[in-house]
C-alpha atoms as a PDB file:
ATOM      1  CA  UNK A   1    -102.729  41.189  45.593  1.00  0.00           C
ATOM      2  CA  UNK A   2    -101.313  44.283  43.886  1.00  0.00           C
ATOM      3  CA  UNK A   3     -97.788  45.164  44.814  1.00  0.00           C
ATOM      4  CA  UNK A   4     -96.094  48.374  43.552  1.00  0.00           C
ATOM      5  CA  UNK A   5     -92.263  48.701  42.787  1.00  0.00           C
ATOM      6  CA  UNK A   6     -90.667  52.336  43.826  1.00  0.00           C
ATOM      7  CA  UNK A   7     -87.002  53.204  43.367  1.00  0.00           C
ATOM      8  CA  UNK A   8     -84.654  50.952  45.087  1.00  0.00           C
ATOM      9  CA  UNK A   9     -86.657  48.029  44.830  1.00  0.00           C
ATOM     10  CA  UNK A  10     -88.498  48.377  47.991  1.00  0.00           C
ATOM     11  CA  UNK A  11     -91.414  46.195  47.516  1.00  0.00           C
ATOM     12  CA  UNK A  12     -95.061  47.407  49.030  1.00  0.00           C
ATOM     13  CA  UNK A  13     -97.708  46.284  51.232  1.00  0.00           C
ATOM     14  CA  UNK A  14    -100.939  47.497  50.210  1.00  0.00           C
ATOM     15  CA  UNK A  15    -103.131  47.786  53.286  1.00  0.00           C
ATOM     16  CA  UNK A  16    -106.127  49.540  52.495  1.00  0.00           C
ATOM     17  CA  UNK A  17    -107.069  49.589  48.850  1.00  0.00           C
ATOM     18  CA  UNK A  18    -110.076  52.229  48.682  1.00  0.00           C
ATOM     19  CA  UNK A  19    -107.360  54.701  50.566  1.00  0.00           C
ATOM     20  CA  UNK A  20    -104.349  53.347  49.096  1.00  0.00           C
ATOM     21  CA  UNK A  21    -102.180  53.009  51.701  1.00  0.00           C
ATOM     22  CA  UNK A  22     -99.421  51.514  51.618  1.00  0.00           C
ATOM     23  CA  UNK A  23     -96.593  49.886  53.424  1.00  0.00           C
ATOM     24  CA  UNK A  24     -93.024  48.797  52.820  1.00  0.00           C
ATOM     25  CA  UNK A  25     -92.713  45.175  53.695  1.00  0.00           C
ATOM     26  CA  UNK A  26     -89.212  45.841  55.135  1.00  0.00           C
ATOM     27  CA  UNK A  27     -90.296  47.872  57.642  1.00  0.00           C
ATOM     28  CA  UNK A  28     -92.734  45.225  59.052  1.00  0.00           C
ATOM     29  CA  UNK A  29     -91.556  43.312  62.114  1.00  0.00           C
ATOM     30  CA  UNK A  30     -94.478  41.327  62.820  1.00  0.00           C
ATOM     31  CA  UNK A  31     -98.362  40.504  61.899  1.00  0.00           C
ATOM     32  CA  UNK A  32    -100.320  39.408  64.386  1.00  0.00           C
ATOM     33  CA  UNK A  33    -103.727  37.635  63.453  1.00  0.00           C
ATOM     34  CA  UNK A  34    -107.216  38.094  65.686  1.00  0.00           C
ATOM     35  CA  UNK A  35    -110.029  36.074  63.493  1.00  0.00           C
ATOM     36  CA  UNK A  36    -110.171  38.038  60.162  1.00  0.00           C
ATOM     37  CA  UNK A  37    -108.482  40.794  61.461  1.00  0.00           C
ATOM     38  CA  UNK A  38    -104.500  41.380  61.040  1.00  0.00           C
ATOM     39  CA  UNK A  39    -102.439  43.890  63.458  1.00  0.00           C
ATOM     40  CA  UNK A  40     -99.082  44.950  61.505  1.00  0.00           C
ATOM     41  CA  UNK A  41     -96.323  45.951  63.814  1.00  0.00           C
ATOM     42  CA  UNK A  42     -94.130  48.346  61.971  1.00  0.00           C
ATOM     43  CA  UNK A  43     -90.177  49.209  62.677  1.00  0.00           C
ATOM     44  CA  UNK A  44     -91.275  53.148  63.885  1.00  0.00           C
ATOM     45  CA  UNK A  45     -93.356  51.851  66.792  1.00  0.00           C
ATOM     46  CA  UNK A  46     -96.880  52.471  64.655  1.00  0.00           C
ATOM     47  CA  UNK A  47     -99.484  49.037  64.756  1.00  0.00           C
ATOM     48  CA  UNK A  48    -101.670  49.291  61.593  1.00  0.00           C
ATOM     49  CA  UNK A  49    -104.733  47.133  61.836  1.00  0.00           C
ATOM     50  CA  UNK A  50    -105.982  45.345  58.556  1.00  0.00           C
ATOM     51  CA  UNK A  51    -109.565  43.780  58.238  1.00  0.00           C
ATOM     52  CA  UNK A  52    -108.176  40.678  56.293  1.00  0.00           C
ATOM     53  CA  UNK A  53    -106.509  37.529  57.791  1.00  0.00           C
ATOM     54  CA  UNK A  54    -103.002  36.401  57.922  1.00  0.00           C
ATOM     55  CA  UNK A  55    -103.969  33.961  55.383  1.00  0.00           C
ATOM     56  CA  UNK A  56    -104.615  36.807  53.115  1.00  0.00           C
ATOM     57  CA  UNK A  57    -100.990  38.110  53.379  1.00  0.00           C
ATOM     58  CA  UNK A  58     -99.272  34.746  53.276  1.00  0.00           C
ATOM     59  CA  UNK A  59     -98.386  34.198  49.758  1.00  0.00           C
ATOM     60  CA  UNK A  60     -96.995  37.273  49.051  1.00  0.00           C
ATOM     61  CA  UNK A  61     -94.916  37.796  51.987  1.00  0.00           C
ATOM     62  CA  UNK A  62     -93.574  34.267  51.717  1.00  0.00           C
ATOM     63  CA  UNK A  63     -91.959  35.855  48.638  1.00  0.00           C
ATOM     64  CA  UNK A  64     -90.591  38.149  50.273  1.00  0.00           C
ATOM     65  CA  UNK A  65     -88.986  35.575  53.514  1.00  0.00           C
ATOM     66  CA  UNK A  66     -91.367  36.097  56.388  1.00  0.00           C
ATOM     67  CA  UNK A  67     -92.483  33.140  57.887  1.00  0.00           C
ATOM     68  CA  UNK A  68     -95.294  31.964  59.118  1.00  0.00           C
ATOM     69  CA  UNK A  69     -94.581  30.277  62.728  1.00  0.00           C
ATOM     70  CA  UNK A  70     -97.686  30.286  64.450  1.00  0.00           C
ATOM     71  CA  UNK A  71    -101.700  30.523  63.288  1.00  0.00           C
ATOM     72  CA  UNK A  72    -101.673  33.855  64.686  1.00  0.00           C
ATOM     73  CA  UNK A  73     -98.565  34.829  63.523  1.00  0.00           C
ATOM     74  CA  UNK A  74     -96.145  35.754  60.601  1.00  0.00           C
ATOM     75  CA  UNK A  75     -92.399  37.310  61.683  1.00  0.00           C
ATOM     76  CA  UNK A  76     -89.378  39.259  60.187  1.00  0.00           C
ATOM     77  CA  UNK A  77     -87.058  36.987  60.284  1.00  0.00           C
ATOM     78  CA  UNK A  78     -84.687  39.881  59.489  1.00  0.00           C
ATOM     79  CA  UNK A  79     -86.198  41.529  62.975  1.00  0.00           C
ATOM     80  CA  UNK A  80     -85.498  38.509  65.660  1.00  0.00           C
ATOM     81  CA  UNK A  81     -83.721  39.463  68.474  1.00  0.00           C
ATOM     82  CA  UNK A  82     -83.667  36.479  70.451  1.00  0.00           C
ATOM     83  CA  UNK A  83     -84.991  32.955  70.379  1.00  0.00           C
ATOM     84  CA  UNK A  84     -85.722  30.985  73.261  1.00  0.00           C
ATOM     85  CA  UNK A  85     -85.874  27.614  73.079  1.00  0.00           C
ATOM     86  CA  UNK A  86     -86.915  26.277  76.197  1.00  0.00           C
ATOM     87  CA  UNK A  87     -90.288  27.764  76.025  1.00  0.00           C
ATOM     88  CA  UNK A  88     -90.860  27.854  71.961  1.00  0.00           C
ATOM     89  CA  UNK A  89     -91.083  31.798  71.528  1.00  0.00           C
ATOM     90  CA  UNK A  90     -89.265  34.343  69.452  1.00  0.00           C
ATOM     91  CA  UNK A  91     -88.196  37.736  70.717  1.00  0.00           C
ATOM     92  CA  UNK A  92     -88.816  40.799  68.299  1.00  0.00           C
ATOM     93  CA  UNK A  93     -86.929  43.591  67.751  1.00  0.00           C
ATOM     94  CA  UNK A  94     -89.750  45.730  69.273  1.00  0.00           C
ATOM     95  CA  UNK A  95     -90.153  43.538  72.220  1.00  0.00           C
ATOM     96  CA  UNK A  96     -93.028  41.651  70.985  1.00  0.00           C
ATOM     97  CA  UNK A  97     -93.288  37.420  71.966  1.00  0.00           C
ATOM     98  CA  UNK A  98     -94.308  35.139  69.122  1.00  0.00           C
ATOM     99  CA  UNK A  99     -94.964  32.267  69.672  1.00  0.00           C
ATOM    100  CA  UNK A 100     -93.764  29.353  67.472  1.00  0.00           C
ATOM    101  CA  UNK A 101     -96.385  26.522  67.578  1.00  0.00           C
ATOM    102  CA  UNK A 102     -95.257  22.458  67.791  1.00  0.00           C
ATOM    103  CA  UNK A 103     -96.048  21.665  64.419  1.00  0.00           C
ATOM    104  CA  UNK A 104     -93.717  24.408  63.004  1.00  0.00           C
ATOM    105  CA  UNK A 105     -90.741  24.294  64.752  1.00  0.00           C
ATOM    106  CA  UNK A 106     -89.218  23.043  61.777  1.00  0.00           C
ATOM    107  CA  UNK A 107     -89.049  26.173  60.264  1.00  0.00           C
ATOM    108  CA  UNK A 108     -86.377  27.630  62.620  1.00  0.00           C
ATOM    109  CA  UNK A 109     -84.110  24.274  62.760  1.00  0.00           C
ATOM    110  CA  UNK A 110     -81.407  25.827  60.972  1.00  0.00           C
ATOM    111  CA  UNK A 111     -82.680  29.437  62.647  1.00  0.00           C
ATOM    112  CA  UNK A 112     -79.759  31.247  64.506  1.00  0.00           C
END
């Protein structure tokens, strides 16, 4: 996966590579997997959808601290607004739920 460097070190997401669009990974809250499709929730409200699974987009954003909580999806931990406990979900800062499966609850033992 390419990734591009522009001034500041703001890192890029490349989403589409015959257009070339592009995304900064800090402004993505959440992906959301469906099959081999991957919905990008972005901090301005905007979804991008992405015909390549989360799979796809783990490596790289592991790099980069997101983590991957759920088979269908890979947060921000930068972007959690609230983490509930009792039933196993984490609260986004756009109001999304995601879920955090049994086998990976782990991951947010030292999560605050």
């Amino acid at each position: 996966m390419k990734t591009y460097q522009q001034k500041g070190n703001n890192s890029l997401l490349i989403i589409n590579h015959k257009t070339s669009k592009k995304v900064f990974i800090d402004d993505v809250i959440l992906l959301k997997g469906d099959v081999n499709y991957t919905i990008l929730y972005l901090e301005n409200g905007k979804q991008k959808l992405v015909a390549h699974s989360i799979k796809f987009y783990e490596p790289y954003l592991k790099t980069h601290g997101f983590l991957r909580v759920h088979r269908s999806y890979m947060i921000n931990p930068n972007h959690v607004k609230e983490h509930n406990q009792i039933d196993e979900y984490l609260m986004m800062t756009n109001g999304q739920k995601a879920d955090i499966s049994r086998r990976r609850r782990f991951i947010l033992k030292d999560f605050k």
